[in-house]
Every structure is written in C-alpha cells, then in structure tokens.
PDB file of N, CA and C in Angstrom:
ATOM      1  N   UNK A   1      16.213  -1.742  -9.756  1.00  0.00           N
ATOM      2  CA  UNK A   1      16.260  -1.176  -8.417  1.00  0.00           C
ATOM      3  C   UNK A   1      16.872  -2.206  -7.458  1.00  0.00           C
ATOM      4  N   UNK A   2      17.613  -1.703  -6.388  1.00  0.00           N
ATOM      5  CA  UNK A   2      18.120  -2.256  -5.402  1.00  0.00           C
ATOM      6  C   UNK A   2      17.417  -2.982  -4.556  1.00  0.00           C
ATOM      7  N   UNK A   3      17.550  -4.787  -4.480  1.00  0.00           N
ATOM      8  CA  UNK A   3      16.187  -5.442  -3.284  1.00  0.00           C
ATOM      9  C   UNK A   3      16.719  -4.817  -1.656  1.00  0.00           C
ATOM     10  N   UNK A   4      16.285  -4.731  -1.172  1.00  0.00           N
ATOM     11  CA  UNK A   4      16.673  -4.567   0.876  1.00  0.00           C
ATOM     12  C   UNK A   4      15.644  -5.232   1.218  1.00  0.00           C
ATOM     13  N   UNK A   5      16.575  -5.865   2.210  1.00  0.00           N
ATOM     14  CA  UNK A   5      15.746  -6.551   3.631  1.00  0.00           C
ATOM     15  C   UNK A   5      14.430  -5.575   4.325  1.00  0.00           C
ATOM     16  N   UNK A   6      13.456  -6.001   4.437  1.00  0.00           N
ATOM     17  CA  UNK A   6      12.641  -5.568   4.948  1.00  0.00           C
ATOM     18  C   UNK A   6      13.311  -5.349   6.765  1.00  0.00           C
ATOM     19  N   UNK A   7      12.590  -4.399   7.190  1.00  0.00           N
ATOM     20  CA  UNK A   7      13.699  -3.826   8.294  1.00  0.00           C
ATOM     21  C   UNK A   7      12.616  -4.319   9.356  1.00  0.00           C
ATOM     22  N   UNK A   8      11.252  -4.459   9.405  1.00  0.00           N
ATOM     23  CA  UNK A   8      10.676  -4.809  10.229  1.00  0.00           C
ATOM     24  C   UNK A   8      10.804  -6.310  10.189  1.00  0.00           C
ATOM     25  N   UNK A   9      11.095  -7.091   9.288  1.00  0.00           N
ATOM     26  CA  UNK A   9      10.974  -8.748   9.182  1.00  0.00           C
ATOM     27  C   UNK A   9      12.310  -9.163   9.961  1.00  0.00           C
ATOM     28  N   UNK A  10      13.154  -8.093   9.530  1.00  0.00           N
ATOM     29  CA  UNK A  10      14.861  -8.991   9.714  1.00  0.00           C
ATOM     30  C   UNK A  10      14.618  -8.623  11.153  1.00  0.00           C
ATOM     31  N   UNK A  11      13.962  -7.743  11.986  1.00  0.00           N
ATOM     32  CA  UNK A  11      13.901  -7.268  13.387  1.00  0.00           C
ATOM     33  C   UNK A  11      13.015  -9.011  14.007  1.00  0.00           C
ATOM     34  N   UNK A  12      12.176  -9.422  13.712  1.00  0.00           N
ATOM     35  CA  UNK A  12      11.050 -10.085  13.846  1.00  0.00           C
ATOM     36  C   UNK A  12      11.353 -11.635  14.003  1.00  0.00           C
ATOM     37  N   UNK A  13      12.327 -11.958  12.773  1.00  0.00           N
ATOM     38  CA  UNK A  13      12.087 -13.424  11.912  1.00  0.00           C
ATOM     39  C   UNK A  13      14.057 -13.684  11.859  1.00  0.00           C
ATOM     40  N   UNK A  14      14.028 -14.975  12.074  1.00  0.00           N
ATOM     41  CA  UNK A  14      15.457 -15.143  11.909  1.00  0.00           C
ATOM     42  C   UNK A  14      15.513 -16.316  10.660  1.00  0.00           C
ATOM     43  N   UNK A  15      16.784 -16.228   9.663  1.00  0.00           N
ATOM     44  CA  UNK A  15      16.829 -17.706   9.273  1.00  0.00           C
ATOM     45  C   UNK A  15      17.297 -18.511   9.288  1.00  0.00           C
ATOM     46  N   UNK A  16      17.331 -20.078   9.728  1.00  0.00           N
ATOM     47  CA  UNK A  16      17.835 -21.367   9.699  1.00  0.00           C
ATOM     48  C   UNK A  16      18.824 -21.631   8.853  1.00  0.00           C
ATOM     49  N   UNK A  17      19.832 -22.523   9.492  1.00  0.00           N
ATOM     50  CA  UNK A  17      20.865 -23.030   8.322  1.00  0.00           C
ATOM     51  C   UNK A  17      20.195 -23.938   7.014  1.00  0.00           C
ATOM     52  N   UNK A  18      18.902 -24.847   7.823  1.00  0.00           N
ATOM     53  CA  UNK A  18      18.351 -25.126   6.725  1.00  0.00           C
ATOM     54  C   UNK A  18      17.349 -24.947   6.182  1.00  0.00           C
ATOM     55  N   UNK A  19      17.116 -23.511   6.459  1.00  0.00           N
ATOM     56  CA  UNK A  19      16.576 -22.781   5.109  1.00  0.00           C
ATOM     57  C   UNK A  19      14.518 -22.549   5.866  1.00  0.00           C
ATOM     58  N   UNK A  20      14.588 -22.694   7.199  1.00  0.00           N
ATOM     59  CA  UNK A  20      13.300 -22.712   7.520  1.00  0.00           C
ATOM     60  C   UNK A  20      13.192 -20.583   8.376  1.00  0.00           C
ATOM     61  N   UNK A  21      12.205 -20.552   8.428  1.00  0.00           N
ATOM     62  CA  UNK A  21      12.337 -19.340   8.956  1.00  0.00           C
ATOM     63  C   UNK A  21      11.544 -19.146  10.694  1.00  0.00           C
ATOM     64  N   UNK A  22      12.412 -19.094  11.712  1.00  0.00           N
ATOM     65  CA  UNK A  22      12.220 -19.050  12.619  1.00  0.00           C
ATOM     66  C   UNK A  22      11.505 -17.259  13.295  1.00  0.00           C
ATOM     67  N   UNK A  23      10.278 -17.435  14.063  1.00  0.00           N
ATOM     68  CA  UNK A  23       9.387 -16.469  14.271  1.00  0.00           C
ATOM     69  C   UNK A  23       9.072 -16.449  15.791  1.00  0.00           C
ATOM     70  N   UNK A  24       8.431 -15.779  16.748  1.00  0.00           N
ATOM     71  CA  UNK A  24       8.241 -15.908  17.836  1.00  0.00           C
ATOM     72  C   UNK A  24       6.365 -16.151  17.410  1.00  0.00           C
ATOM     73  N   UNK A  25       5.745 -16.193  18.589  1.00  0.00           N
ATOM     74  CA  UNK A  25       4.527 -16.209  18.838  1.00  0.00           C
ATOM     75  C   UNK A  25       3.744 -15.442  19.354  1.00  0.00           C
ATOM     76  N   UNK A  26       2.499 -14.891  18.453  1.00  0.00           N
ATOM     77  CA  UNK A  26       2.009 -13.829  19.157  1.00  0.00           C
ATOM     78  C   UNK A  26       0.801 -13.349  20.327  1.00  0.00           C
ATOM     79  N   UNK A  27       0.586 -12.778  21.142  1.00  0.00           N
ATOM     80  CA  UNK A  27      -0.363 -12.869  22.034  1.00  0.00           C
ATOM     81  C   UNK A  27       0.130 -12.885  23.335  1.00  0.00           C
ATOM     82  N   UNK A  28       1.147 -12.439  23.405  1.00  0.00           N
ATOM     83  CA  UNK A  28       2.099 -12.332  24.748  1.00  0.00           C
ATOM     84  C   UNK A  28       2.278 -11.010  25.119  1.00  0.00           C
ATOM     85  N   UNK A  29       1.707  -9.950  24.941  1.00  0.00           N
ATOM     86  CA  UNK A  29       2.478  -8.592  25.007  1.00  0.00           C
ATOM     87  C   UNK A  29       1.486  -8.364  26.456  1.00  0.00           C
ATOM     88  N   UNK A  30       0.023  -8.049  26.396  1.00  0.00           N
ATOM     89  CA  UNK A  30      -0.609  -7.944  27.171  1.00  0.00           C
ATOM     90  C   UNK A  30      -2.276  -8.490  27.262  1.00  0.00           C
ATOM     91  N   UNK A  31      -3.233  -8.517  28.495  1.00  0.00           N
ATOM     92  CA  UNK A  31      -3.943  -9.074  28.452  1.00  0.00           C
ATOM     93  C   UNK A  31      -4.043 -10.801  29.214  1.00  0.00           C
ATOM     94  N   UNK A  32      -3.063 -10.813  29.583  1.00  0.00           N
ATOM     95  CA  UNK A  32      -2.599 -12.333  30.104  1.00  0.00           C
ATOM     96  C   UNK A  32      -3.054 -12.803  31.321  1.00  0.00           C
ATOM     97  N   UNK A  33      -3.577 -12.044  31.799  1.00  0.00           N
ATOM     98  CA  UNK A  33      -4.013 -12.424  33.497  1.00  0.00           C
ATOM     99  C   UNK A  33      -4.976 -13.995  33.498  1.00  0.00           C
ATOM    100  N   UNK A  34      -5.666 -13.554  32.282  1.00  0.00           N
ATOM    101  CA  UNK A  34      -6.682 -14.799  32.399  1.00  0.00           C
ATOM    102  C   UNK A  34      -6.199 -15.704  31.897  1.00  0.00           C
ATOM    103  N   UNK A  35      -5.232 -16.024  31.114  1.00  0.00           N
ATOM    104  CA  UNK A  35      -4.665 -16.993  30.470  1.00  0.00           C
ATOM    105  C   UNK A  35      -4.164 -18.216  31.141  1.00  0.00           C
ATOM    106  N   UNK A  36      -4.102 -19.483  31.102  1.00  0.00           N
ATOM    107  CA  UNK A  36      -3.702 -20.366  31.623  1.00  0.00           C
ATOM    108  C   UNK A  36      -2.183 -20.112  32.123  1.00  0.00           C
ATOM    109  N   UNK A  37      -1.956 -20.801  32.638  1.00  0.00           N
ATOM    110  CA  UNK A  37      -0.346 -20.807  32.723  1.00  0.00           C
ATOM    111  C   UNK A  37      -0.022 -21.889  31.513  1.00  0.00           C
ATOM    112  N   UNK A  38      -0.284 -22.918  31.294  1.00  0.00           N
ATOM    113  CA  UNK A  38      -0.119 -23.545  29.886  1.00  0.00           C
ATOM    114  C   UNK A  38      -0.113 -22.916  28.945  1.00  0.00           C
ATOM    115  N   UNK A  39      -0.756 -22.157  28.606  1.00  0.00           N
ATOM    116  CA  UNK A  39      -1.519 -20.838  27.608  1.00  0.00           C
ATOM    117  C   UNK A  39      -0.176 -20.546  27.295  1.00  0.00           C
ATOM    118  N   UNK A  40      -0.006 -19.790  28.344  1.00  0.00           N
ATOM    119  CA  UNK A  40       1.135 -18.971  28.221  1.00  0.00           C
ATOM    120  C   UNK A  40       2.455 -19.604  28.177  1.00  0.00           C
ATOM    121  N   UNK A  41       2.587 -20.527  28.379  1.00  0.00           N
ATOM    122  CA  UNK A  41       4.115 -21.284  28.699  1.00  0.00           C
ATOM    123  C   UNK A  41       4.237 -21.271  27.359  1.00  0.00           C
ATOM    124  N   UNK A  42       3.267 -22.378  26.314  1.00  0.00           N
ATOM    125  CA  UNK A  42       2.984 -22.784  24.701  1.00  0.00           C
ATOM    126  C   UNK A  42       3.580 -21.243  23.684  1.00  0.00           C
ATOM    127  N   UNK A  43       2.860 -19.990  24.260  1.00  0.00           N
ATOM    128  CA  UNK A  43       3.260 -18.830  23.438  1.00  0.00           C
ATOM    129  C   UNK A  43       4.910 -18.362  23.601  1.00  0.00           C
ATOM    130  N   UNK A  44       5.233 -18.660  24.660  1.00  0.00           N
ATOM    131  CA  UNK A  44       6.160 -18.256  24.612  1.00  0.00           C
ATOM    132  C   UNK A  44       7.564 -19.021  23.886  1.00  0.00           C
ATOM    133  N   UNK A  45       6.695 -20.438  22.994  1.00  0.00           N
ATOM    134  CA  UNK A  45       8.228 -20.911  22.612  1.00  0.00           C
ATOM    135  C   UNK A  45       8.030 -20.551  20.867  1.00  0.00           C
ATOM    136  N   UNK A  46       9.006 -20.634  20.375  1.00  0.00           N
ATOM    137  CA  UNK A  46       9.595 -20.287  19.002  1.00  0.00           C
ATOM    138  C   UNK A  46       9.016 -21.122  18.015  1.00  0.00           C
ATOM    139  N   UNK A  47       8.102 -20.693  17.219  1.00  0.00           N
ATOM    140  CA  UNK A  47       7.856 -21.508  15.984  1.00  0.00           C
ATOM    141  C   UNK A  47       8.207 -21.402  14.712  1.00  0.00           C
ATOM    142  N   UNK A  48       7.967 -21.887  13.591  1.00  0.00           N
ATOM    143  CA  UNK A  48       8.124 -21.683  12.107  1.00  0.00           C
ATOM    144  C   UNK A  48       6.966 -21.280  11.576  1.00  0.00           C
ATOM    145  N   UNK A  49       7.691 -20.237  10.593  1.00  0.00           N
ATOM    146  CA  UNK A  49       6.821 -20.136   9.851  1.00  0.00           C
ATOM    147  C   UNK A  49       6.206 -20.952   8.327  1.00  0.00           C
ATOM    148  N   UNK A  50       5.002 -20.909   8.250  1.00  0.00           N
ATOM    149  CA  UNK A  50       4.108 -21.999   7.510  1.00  0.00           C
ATOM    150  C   UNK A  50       4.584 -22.004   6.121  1.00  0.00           C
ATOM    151  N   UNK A  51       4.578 -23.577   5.258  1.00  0.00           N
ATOM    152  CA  UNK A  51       4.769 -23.212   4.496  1.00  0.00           C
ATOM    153  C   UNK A  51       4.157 -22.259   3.031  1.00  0.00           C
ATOM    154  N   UNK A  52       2.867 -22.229   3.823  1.00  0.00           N
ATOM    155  CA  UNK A  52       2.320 -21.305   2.933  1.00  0.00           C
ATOM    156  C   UNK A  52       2.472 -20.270   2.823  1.00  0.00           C
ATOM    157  N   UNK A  53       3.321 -19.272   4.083  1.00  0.00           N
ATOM    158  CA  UNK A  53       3.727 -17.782   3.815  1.00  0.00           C
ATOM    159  C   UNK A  53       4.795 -18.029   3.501  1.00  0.00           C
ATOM    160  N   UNK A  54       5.809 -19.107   2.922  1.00  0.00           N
ATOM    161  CA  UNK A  54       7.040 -18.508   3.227  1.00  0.00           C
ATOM    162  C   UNK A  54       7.547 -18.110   1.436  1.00  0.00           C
ATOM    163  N   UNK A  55       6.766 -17.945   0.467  1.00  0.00           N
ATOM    164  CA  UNK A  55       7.010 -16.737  -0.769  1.00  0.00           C
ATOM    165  C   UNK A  55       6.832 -15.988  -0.273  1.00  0.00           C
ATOM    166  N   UNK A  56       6.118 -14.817   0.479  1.00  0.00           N
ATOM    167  CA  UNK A  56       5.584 -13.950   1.203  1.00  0.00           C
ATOM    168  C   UNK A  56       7.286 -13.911   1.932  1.00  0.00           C
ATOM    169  N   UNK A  57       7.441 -14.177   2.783  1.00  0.00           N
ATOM    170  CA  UNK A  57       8.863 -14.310   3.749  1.00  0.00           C
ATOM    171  C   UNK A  57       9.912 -14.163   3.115  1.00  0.00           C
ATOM    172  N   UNK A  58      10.023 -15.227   2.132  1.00  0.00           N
ATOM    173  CA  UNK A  58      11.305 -15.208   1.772  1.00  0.00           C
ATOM    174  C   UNK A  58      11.745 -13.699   0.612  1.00  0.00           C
ATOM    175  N   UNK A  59      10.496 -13.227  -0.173  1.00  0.00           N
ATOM    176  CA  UNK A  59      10.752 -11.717  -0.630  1.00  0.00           C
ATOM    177  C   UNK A  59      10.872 -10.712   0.569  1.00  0.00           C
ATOM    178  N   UNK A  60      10.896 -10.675   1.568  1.00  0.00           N
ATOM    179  CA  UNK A  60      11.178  -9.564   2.515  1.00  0.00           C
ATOM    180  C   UNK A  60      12.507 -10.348   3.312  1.00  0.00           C
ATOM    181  N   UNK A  61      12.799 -11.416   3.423  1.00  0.00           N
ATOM    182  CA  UNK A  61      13.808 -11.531   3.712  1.00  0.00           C
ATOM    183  C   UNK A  61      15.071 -11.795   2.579  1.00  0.00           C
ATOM    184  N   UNK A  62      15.380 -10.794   2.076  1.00  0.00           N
ATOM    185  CA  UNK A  62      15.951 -11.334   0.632  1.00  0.00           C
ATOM    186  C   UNK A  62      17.539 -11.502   1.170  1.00  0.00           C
ATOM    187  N   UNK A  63      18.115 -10.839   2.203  1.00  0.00           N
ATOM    188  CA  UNK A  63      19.748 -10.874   2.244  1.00  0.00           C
ATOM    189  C   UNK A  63      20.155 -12.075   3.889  1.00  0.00           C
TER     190      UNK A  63
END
C-alpha cells in the first residue's frame, strides 16, 4: 500500500534541513486572560519536537 503524509501533521509540524521537527506550542487558543504576560510570550515561540516522539513523527511525516 501507498505511505501519505498524514494531512493533519504536515498542516501542524514542519521539517528542518537538519532533520529536527519543528512544532508550535500549545495553550494559546483560549482561556488566556489570567495568564502572565510571560506565560504567554514563552507559548507563543516555536519548539521541537522530543526526541522521544519523533518514531511517532517521523511515520506520519513520511514525504
């Protein structure tokens, strides 16, 4: 059978030239009023994902 990109991951997750997989952070959508402004500054920047999901990752990101 034919592998495909998972359509929700490739929407979600980008990948690095070297090979790391770049993700946003979650807890930003709503609910924020009480949140620090630090809180919130921290969520909003770009992290990696761990290396413990990334078998998990890298089968949904196959192309």
């Amino acid at each position: 059978m034919k592998q495909k990109t998972h359509s929700g991951a490739k929407k979600r997750m980008r990948l690095t030239p070297s090979g790391k997989v770049k993700r946003k952070q979650v807890g930003m959508r709503h609910l924020n009023s009480h949140m620090k402004s630090k809180t919130k500054r921290h969520l909003g920047d770009v992290t990696y994902v761990h290396s413990a999901n990334m078998y998990q990752t890298s089968r949904t990101l196959v192309f």
